[in-house]
Each structure stands twice: as structure tokens, then as C-alpha cells.
C-alpha atoms as a PDB file:
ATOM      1  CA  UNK A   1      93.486  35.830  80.214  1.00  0.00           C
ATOM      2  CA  UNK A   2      95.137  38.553  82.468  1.00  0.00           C
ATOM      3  CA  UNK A   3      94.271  39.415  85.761  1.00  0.00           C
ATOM      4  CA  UNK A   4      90.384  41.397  85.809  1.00  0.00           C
ATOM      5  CA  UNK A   5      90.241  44.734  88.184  1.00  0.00           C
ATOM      6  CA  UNK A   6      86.750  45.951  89.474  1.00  0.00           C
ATOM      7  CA  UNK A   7      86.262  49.653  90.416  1.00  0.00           C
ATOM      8  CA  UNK A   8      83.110  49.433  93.097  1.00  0.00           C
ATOM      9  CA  UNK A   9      81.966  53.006  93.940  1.00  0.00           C
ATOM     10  CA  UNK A  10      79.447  53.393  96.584  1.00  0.00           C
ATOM     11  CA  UNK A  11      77.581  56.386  97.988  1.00  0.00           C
ATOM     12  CA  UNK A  12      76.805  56.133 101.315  1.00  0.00           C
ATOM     13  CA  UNK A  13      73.277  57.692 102.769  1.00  0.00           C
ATOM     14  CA  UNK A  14      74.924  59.697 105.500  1.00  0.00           C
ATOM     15  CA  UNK A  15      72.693  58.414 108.339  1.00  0.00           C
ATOM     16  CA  UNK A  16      73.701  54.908 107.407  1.00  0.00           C
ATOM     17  CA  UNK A  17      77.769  55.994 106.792  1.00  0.00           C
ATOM     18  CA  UNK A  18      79.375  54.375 110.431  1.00  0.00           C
ATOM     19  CA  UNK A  19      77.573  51.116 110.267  1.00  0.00           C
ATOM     20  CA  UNK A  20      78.282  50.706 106.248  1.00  0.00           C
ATOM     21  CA  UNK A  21      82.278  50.876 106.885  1.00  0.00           C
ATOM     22  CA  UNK A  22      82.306  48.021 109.318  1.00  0.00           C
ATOM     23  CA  UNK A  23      80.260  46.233 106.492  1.00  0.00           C
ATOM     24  CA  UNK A  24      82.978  47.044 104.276  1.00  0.00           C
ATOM     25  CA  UNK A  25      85.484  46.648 106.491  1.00  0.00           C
ATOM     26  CA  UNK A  26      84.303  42.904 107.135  1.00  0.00           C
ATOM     27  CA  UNK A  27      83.839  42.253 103.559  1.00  0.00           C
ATOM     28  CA  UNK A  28      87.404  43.283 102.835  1.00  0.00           C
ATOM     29  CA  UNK A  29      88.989  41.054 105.623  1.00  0.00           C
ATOM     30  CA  UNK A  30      86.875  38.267 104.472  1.00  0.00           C
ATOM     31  CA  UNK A  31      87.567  38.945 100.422  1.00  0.00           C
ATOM     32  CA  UNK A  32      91.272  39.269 100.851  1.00  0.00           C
ATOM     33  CA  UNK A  33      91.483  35.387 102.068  1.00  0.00           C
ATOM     34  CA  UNK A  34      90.071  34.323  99.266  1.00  0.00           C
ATOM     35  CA  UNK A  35      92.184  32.119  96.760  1.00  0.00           C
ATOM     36  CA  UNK A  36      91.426  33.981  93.801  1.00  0.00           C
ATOM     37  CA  UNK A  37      92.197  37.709  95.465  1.00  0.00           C
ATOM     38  CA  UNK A  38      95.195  39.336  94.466  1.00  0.00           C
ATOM     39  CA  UNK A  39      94.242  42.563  96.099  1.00  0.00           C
ATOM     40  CA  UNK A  40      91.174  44.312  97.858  1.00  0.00           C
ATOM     41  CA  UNK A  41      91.380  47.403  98.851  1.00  0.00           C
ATOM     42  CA  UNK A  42      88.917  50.387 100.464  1.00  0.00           C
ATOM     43  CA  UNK A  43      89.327  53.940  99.508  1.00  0.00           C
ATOM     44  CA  UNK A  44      87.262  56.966 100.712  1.00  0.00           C
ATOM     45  CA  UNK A  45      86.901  59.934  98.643  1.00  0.00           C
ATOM     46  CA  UNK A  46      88.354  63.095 100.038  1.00  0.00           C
ATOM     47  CA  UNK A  47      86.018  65.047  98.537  1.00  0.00           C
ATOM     48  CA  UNK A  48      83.002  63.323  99.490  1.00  0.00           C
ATOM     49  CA  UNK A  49      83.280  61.467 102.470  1.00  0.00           C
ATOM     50  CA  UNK A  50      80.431  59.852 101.940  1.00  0.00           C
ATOM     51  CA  UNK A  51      81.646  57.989  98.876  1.00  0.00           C
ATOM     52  CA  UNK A  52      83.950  54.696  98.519  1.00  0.00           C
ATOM     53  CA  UNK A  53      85.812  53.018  96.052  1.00  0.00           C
ATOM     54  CA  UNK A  54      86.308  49.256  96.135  1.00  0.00           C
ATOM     55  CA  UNK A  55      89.531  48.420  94.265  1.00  0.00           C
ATOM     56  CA  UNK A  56      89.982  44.887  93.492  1.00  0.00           C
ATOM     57  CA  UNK A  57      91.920  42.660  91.510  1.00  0.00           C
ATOM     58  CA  UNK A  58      91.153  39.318  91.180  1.00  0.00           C
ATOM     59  CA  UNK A  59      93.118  36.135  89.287  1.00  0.00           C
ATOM     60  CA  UNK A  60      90.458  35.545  86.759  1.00  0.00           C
ATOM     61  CA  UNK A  61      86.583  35.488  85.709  1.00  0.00           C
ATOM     62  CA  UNK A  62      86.108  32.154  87.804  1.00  0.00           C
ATOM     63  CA  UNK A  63      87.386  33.662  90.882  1.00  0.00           C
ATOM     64  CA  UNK A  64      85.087  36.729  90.589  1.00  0.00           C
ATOM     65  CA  UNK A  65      81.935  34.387  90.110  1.00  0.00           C
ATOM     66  CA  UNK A  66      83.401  32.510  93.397  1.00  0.00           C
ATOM     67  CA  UNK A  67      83.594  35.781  95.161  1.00  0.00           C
ATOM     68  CA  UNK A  68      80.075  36.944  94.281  1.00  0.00           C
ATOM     69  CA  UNK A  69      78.977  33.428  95.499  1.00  0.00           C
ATOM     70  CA  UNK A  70      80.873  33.593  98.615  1.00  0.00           C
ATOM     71  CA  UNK A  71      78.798  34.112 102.104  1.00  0.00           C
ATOM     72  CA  UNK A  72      80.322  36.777 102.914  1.00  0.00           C
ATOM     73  CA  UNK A  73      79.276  38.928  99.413  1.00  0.00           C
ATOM     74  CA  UNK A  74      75.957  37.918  99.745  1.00  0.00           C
ATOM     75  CA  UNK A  75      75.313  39.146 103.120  1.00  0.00           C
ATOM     76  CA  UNK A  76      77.041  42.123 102.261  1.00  0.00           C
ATOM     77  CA  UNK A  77      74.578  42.517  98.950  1.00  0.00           C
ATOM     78  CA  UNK A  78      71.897  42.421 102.017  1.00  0.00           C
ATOM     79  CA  UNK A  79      73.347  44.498 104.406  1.00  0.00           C
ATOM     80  CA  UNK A  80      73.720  47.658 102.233  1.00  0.00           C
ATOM     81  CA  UNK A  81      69.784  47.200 100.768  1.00  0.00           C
ATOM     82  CA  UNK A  82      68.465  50.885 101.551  1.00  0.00           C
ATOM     83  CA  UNK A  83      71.590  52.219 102.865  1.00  0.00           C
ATOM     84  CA  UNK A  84      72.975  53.178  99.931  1.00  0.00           C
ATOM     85  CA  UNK A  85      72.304  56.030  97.233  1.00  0.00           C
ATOM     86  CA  UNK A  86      73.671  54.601  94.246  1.00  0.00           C
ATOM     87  CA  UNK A  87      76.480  51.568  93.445  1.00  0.00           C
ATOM     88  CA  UNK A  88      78.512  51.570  89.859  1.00  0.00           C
ATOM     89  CA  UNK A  89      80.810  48.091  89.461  1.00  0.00           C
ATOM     90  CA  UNK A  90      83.267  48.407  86.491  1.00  0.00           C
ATOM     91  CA  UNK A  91      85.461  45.388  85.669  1.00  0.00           C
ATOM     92  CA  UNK A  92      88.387  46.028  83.711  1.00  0.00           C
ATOM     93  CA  UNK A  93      91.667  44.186  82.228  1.00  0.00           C
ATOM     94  CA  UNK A  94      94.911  45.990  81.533  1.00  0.00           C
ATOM     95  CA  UNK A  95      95.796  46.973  77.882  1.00  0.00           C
ATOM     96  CA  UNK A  96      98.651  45.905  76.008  1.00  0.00           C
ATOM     97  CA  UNK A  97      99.926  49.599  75.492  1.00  0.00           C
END
């Protein structure tokens, strides 16, 4: 099987915005040593600052489970509890065409 992608988009509750990018920020250091990352990368929206987009890409299905395993995922599954409006995780695989 190819390489799997996840899109993560998360809304931010604006009072909770500063302290959520250091949670990000910490998961991203953390996912990008993993053995299974290829890439993991935070983007902001520039039309609503108050949104972010996850972009990962990851070497298979069994490194994804690992991930969502990992410390560091879990406590960042806690930290965001409340702080968050809403959370949409796609996981996608490039096409032959």
C-alpha cells in the first residue's frame, strides 16, 4: 500500500487560540521523530486565523495506529478537550491518475 495523508482541520475557540499552538507546536516536534512520519506539517488559515490544518503523511496504516497510540497524541487528544469548536480528520491515499 502507498503512503496514507491525513488532512486534520481544527477550529480554535479564540480565548483558547495562544495556548492551543504550543499544543500543536509540541505535538508536531514530537510526531515528526516518529519512525513512521514522512512529513507533519502545521498550517493556519489566512482567512480564519482561528483555524488549522494538520498535514501529515505517514508510511502506512500501522504507523498511524502507532502515532495515535503514542504519548504524545494522547495528551494532545486531552489537552484540546473544550478548547476546540469542531475537529474533521480525513485520511487519504494518492490515485493512480
Amino acid at each position: 500500500m502507498s503512503e496514507l495523508k491525513i488532512i486534520a482541520t481544527i477550529v480554535a475557540k479564540l480565548e483558547f487560540q495562544k495556548e492551543l499552538e504550543n499544543v500543536f507546536y509540541t505535538l508536531v516536534d514530537a510526531s515528526r521523530k516518529e519512525a513512521g512520519n514522512i512529513s507533519y506539517d502545521l498550517h493556519q488559515d489566512i482567512n480564519n486565523p482561528l483555524k488549522y490544518i494538520i498535514l501529515e503523511v505517514w508510511k502506512s496504516q500501522d504507523a498511524i495506529d502507532e502515532h495515535n497510540e503514542s504519548i504524545h497524541f494522547k495528551s494532545f487528544v486531552s489537552l484540546i478537550k473544550g478548547k476546540i469548536d469542531s475537529l474533521t480528520v480525513d485520511v487519504v491515499t494518492k490515485t493512480k491518475a
